[in-house]
PDB file of N, CA and C in Angstrom:
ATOM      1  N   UNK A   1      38.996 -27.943 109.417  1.00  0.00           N
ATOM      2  CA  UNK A   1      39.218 -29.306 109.801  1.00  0.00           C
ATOM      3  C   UNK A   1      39.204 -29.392 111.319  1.00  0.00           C
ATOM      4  N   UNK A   2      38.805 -30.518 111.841  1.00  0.00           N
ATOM      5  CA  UNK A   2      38.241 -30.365 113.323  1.00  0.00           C
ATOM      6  C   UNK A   2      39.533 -31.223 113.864  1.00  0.00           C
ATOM      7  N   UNK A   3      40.158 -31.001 114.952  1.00  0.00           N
ATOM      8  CA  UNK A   3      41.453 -31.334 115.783  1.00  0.00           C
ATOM      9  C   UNK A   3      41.231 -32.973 116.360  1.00  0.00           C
ATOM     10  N   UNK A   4      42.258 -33.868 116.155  1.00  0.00           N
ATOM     11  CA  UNK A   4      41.556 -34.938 117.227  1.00  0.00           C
ATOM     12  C   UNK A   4      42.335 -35.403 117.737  1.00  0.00           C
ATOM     13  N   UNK A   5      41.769 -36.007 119.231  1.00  0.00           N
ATOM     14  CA  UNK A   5      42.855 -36.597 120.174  1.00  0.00           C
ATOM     15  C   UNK A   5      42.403 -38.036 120.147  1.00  0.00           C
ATOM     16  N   UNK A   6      43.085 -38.691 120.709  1.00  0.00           N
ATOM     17  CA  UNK A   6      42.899 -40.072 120.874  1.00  0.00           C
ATOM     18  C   UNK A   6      42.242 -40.606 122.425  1.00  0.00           C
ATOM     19  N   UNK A   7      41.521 -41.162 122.264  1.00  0.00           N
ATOM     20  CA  UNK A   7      40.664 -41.547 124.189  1.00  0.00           C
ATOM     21  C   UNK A   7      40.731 -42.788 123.597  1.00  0.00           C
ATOM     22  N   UNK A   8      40.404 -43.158 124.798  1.00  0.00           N
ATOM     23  CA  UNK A   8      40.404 -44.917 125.964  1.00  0.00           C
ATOM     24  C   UNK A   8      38.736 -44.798 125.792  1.00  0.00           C
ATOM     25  N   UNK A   9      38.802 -46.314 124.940  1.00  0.00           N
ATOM     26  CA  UNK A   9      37.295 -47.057 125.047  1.00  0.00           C
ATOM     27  C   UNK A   9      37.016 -47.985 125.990  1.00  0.00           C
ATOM     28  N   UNK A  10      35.792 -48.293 126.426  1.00  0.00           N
ATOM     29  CA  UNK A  10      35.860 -49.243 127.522  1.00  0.00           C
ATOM     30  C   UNK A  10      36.359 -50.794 126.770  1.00  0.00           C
ATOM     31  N   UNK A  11      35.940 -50.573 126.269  1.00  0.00           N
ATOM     32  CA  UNK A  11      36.591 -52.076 125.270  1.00  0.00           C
ATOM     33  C   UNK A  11      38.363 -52.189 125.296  1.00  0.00           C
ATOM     34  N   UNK A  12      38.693 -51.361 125.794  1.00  0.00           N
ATOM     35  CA  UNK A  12      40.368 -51.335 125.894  1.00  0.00           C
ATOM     36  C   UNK A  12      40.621 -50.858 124.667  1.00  0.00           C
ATOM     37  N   UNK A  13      40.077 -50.611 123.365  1.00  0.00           N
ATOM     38  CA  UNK A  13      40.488 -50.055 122.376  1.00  0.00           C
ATOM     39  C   UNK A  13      40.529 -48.708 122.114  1.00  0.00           C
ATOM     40  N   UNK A  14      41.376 -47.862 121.841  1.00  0.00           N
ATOM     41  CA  UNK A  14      41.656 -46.365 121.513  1.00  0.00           C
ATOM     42  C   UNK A  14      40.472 -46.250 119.683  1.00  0.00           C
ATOM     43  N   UNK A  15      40.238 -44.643 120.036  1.00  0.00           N
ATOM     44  CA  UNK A  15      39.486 -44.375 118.721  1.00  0.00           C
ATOM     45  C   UNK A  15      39.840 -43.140 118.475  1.00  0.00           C
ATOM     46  N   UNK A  16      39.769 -42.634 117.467  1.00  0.00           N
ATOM     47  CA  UNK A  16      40.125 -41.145 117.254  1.00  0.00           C
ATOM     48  C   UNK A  16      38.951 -40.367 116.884  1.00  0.00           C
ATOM     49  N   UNK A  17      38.250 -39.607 118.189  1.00  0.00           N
ATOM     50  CA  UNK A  17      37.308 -38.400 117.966  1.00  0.00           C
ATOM     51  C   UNK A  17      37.704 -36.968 117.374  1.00  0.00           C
ATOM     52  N   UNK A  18      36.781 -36.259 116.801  1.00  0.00           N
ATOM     53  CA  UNK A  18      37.485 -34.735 117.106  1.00  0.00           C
ATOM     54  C   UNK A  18      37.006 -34.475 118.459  1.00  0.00           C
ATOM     55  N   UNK A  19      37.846 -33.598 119.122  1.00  0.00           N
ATOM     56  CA  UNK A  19      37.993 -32.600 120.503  1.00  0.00           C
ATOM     57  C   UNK A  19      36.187 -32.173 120.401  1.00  0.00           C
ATOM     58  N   UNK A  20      36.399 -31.625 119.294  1.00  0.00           N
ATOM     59  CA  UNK A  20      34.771 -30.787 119.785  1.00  0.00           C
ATOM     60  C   UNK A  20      33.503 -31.583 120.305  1.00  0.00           C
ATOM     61  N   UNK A  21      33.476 -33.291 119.390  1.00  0.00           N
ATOM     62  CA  UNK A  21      32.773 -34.166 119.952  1.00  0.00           C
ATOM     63  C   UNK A  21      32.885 -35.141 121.317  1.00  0.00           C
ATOM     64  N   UNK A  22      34.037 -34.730 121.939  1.00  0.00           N
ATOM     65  CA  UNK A  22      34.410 -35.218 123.061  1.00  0.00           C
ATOM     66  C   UNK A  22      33.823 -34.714 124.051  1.00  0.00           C
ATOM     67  N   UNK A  23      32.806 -35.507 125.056  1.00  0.00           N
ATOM     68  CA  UNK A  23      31.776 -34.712 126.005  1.00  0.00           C
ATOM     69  C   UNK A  23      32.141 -35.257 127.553  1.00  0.00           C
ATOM     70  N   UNK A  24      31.113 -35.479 128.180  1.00  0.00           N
ATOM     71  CA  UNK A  24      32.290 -35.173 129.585  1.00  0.00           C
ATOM     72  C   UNK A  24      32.214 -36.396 129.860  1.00  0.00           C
ATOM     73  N   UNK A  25      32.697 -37.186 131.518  1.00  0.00           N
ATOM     74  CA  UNK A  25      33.232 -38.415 131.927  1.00  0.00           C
ATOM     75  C   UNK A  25      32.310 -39.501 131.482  1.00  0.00           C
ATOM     76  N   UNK A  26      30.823 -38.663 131.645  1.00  0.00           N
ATOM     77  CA  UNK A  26      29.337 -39.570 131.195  1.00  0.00           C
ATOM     78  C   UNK A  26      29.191 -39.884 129.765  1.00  0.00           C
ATOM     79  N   UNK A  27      30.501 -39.882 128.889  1.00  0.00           N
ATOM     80  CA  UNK A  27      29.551 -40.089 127.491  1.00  0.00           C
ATOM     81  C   UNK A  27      28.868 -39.080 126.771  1.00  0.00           C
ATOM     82  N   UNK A  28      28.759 -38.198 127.462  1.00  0.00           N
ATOM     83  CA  UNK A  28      27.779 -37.083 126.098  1.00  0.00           C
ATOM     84  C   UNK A  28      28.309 -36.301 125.603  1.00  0.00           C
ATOM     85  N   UNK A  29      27.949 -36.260 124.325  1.00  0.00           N
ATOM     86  CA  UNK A  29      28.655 -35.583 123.512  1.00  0.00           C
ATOM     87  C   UNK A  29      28.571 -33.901 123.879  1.00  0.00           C
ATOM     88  N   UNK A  30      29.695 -33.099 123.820  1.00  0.00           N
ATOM     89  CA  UNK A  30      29.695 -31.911 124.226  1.00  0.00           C
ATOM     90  C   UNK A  30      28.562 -31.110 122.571  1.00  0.00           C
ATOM     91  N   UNK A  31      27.902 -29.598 123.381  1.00  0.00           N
ATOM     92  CA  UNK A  31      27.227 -29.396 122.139  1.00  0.00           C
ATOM     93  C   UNK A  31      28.079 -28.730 121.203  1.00  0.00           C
ATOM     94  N   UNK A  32      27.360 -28.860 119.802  1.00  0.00           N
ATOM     95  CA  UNK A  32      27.595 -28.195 118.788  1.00  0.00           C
ATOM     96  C   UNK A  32      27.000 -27.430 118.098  1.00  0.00           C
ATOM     97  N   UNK A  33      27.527 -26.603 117.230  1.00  0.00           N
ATOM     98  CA  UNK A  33      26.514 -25.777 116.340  1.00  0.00           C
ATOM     99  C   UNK A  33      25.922 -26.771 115.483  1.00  0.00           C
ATOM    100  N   UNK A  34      24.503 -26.528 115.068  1.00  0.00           N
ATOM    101  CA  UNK A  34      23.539 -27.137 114.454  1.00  0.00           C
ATOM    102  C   UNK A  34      24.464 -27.376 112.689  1.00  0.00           C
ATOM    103  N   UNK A  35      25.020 -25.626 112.321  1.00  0.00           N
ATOM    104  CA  UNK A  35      25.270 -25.708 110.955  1.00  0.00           C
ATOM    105  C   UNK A  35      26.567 -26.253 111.048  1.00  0.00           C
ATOM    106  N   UNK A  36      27.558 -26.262 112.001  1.00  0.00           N
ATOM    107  CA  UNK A  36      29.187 -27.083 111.818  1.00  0.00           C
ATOM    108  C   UNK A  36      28.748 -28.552 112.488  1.00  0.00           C
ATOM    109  N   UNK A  37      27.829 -29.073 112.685  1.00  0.00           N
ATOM    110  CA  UNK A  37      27.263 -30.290 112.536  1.00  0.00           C
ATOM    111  C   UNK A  37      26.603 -31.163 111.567  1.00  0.00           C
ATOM    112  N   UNK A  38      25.984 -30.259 110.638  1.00  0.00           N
ATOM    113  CA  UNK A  38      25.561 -30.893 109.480  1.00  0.00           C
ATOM    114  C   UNK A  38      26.976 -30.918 108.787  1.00  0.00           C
ATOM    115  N   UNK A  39      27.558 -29.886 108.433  1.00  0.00           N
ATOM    116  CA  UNK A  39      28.880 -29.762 107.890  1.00  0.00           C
ATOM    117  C   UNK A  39      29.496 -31.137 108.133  1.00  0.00           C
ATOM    118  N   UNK A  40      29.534 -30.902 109.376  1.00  0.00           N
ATOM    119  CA  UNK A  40      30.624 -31.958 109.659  1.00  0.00           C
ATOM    120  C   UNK A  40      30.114 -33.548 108.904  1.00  0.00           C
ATOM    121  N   UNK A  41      29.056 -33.736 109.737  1.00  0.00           N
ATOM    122  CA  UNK A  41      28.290 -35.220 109.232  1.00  0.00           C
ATOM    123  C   UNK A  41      28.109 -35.133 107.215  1.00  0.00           C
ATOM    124  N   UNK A  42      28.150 -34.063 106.744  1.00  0.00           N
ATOM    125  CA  UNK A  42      28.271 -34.016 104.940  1.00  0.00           C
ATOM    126  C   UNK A  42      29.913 -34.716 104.795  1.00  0.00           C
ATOM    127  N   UNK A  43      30.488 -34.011 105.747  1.00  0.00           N
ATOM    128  CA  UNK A  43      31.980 -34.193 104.705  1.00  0.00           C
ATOM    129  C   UNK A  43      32.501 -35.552 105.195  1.00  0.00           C
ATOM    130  N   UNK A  44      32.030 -35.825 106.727  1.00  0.00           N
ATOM    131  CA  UNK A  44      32.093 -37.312 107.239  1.00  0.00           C
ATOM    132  C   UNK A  44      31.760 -38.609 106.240  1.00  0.00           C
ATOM    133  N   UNK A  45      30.626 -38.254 105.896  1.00  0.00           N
ATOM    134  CA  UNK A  45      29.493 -39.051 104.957  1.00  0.00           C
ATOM    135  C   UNK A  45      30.310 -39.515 103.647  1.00  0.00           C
ATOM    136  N   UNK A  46      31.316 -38.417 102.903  1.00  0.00           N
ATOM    137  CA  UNK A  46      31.279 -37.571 101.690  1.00  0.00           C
ATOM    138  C   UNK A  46      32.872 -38.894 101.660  1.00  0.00           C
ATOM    139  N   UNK A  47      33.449 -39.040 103.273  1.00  0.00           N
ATOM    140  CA  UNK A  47      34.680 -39.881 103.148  1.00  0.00           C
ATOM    141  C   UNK A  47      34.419 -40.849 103.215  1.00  0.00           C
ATOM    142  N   UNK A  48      32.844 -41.341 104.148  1.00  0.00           N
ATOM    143  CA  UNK A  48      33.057 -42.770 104.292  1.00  0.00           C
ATOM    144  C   UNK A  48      32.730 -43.298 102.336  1.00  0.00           C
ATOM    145  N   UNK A  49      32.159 -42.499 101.957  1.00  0.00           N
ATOM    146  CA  UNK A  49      32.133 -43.004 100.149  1.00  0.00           C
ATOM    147  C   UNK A  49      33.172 -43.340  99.643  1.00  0.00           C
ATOM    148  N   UNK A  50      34.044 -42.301 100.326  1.00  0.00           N
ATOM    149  CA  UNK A  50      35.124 -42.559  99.578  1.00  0.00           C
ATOM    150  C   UNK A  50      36.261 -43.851  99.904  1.00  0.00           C
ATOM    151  N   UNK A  51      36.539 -44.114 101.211  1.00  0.00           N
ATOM    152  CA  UNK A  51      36.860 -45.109 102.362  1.00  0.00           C
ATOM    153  C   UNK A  51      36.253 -46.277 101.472  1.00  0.00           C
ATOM    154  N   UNK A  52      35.165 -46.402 101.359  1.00  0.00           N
ATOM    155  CA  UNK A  52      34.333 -47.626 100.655  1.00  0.00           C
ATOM    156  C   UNK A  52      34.833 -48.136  99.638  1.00  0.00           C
ATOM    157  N   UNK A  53      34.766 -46.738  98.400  1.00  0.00           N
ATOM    158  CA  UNK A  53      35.012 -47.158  97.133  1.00  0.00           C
ATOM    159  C   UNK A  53      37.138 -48.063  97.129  1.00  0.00           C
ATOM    160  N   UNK A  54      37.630 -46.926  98.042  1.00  0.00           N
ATOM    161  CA  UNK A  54      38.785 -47.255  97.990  1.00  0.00           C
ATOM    162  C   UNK A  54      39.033 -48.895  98.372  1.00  0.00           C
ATOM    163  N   UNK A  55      38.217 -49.587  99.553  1.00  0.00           N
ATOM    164  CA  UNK A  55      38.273 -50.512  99.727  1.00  0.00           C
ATOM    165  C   UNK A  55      37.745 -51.527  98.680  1.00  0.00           C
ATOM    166  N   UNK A  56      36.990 -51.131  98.029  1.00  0.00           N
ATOM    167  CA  UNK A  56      36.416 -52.274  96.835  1.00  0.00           C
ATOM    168  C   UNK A  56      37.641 -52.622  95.925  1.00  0.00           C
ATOM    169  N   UNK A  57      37.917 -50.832  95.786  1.00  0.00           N
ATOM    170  CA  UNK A  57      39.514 -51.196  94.414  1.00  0.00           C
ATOM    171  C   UNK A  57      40.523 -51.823  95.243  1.00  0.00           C
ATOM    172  N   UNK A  58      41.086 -52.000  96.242  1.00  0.00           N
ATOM    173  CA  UNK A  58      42.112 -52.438  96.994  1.00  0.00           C
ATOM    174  C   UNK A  58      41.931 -53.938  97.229  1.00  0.00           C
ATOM    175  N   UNK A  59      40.296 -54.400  97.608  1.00  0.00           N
ATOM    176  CA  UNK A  59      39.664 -55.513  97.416  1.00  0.00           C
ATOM    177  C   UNK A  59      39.783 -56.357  96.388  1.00  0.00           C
ATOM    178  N   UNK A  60      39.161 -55.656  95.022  1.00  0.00           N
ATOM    179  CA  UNK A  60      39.323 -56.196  94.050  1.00  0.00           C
ATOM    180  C   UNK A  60      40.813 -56.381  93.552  1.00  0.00           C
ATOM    181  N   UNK A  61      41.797 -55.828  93.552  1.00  0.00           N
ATOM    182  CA  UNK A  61      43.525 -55.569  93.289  1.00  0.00           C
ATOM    183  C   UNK A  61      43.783 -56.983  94.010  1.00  0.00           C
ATOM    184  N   UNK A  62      43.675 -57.188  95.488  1.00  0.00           N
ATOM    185  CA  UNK A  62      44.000 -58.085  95.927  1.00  0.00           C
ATOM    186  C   UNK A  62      43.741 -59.341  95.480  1.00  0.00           C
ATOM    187  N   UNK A  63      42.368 -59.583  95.207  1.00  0.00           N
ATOM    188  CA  UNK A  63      41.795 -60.721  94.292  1.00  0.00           C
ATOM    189  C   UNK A  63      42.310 -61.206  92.843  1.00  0.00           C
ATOM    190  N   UNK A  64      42.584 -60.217  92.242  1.00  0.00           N
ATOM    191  CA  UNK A  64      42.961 -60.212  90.772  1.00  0.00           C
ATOM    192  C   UNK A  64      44.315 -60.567  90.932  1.00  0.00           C
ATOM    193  N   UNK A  65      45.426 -60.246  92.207  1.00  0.00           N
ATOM    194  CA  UNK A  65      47.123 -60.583  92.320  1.00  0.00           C
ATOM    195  C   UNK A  65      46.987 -62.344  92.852  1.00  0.00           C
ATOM    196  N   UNK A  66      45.639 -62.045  93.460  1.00  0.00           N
ATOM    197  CA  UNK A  66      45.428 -63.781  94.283  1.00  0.00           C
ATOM    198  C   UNK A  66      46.472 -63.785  95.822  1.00  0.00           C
ATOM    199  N   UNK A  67      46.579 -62.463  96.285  1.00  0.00           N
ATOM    200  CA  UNK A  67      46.855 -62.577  97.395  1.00  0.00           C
ATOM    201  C   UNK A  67      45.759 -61.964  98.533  1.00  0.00           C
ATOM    202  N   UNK A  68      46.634 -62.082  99.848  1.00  0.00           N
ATOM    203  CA  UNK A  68      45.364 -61.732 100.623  1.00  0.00           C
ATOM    204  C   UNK A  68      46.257 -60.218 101.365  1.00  0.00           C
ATOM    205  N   UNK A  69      45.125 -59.236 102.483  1.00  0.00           N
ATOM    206  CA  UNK A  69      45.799 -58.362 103.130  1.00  0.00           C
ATOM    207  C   UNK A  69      46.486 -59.153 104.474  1.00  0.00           C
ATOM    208  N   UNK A  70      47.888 -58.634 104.228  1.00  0.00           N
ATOM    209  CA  UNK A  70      48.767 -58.656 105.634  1.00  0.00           C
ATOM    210  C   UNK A  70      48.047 -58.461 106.610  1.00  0.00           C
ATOM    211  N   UNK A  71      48.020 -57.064 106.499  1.00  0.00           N
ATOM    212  CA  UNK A  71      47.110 -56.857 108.004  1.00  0.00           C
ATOM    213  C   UNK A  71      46.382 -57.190 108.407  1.00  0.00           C
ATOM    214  N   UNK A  72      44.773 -57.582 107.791  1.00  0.00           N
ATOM    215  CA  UNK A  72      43.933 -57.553 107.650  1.00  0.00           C
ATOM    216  C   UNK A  72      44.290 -59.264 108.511  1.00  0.00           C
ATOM    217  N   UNK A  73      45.141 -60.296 107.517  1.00  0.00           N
ATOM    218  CA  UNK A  73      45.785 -61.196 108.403  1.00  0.00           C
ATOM    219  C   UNK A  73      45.747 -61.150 109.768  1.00  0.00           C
ATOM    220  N   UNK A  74      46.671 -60.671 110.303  1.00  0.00           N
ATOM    221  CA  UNK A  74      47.504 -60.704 111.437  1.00  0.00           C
ATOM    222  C   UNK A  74      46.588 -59.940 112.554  1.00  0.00           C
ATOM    223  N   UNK A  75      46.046 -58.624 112.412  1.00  0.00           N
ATOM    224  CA  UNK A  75      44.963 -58.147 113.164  1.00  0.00           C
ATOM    225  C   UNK A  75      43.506 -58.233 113.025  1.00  0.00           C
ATOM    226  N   UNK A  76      43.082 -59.171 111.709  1.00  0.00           N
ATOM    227  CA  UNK A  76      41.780 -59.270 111.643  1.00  0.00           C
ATOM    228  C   UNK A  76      40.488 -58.050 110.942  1.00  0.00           C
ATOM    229  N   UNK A  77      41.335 -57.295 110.834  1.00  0.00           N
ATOM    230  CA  UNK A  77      40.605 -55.936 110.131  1.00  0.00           C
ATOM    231  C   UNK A  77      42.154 -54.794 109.734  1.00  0.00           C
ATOM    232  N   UNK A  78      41.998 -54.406 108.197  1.00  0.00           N
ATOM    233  CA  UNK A  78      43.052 -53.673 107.489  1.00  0.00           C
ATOM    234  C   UNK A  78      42.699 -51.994 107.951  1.00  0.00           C
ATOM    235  N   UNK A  79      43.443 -51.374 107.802  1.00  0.00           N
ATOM    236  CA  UNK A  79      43.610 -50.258 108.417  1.00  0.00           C
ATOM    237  C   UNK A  79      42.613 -49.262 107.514  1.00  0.00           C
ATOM    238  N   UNK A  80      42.235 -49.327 106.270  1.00  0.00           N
ATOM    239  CA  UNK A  80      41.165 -48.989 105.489  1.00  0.00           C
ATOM    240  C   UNK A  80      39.981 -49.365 106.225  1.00  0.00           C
ATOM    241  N   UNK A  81      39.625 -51.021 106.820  1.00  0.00           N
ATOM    242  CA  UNK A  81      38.412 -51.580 107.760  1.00  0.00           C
ATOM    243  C   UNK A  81      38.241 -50.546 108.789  1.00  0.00           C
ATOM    244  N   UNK A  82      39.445 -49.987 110.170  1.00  0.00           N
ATOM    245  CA  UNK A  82      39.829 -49.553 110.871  1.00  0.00           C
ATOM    246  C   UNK A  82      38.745 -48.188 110.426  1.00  0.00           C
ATOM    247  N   UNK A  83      39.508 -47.121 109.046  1.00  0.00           N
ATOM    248  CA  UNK A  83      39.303 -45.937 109.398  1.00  0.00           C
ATOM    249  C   UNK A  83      37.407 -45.749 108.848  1.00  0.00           C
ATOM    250  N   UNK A  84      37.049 -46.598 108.296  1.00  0.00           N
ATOM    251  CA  UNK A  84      35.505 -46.902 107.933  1.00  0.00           C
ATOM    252  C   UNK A  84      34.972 -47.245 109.515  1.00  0.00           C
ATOM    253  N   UNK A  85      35.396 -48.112 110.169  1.00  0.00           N
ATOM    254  CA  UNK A  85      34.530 -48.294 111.423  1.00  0.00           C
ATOM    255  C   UNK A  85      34.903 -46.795 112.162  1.00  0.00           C
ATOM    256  N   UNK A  86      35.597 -46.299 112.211  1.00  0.00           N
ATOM    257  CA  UNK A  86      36.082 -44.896 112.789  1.00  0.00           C
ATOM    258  C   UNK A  86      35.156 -43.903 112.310  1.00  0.00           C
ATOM    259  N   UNK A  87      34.980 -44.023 111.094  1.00  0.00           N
ATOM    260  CA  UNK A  87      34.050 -42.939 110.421  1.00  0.00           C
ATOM    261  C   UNK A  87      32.630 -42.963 110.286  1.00  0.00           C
ATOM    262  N   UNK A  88      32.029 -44.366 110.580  1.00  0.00           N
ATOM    263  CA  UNK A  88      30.704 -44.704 110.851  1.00  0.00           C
ATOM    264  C   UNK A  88      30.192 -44.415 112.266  1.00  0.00           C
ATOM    265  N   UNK A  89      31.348 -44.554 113.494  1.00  0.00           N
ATOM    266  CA  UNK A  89      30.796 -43.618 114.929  1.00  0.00           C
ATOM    267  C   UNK A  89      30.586 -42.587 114.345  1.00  0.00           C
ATOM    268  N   UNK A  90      31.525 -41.810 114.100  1.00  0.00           N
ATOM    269  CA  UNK A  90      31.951 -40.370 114.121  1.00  0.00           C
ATOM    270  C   UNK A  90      30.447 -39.629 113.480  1.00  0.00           C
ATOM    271  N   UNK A  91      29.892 -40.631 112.048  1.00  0.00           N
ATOM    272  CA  UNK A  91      28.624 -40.429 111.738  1.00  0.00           C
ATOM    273  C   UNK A  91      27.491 -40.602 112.482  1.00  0.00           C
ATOM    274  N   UNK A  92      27.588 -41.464 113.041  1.00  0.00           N
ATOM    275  CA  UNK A  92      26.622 -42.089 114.532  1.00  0.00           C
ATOM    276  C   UNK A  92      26.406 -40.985 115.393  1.00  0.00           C
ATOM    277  N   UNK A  93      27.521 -40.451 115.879  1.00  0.00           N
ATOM    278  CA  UNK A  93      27.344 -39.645 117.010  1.00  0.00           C
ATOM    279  C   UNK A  93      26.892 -38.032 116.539  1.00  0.00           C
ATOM    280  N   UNK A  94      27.696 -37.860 115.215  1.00  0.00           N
ATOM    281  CA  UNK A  94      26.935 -36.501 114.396  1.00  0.00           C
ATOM    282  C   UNK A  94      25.684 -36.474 114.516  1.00  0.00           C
ATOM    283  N   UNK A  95      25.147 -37.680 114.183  1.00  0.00           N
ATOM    284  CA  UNK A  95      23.837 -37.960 113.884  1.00  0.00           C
ATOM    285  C   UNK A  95      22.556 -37.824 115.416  1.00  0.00           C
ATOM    286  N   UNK A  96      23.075 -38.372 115.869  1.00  0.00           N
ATOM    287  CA  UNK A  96      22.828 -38.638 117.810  1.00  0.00           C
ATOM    288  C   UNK A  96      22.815 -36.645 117.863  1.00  0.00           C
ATOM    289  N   UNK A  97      24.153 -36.502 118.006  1.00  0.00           N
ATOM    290  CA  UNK A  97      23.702 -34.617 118.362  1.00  0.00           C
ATOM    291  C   UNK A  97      22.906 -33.840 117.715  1.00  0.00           C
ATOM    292  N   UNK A  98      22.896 -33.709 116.773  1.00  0.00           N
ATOM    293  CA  UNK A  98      21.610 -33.579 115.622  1.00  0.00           C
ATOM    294  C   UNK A  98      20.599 -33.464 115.755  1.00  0.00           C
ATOM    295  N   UNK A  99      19.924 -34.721 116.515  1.00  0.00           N
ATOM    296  CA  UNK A  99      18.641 -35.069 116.888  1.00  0.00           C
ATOM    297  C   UNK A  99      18.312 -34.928 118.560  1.00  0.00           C
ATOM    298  N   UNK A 100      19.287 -34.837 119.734  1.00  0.00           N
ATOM    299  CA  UNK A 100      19.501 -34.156 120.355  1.00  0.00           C
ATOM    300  C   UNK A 100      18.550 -32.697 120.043  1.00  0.00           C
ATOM    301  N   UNK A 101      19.911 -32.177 119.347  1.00  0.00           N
ATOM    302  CA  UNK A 101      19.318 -30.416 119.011  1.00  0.00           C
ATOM    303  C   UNK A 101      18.102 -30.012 118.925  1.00  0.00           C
ATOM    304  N   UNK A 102      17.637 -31.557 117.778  1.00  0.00           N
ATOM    305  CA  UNK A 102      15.998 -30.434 116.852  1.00  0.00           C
ATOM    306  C   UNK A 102      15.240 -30.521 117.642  1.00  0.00           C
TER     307      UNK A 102
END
């Protein structure tokens, strides 16, 4: 499992990378191994399915009680929204080093 810290987006919003994809002041992603990169982007991939499906059943639950999400309320995106947009960079940028490499 890959370690992660939290950084400052220019948008003022915090995101949670792993360390290893954290590259220097310019934005680039530091390198990686080719095979703990595919790895990584499989098991990335393997959650956002899962992130998804979970949101449909949580979706649908909500619909069927006829209420709405709190959070989702009050901040505009539920913390399930949150870790899917989190996990679609994280795929983005797998993807970006990747092609980098070949």
């Amino acid at each position: 499992m890959a370690s992660f810290e939290r950084t400052k987006q220019a948008s003022g919003f915090t995101a949670t990378e792993p360390k290893s994809l954290l590259g220097s002041a310019h934005g680039e992603a530091a390198f990686i191994d080719p095979t703990h990169a595919h790895n990584m982007l499989t098991e990335a991939k393997a959650v956002l399915v899962e992130l998804e499906a979970g949101r449909r059943v949580i979706e649908s639950k909500l619909e069927e009680e006829r209420r709405g999400d709190a959070m989702k309320g009050v901040r505009g995106a539920s913390s399930l929204d949150e870790a899917i947009r989190s996990t679609e960079e994280l795929i983005a940028v797998l993807e970006q080093q990747m092609q980098r490499q070949a």
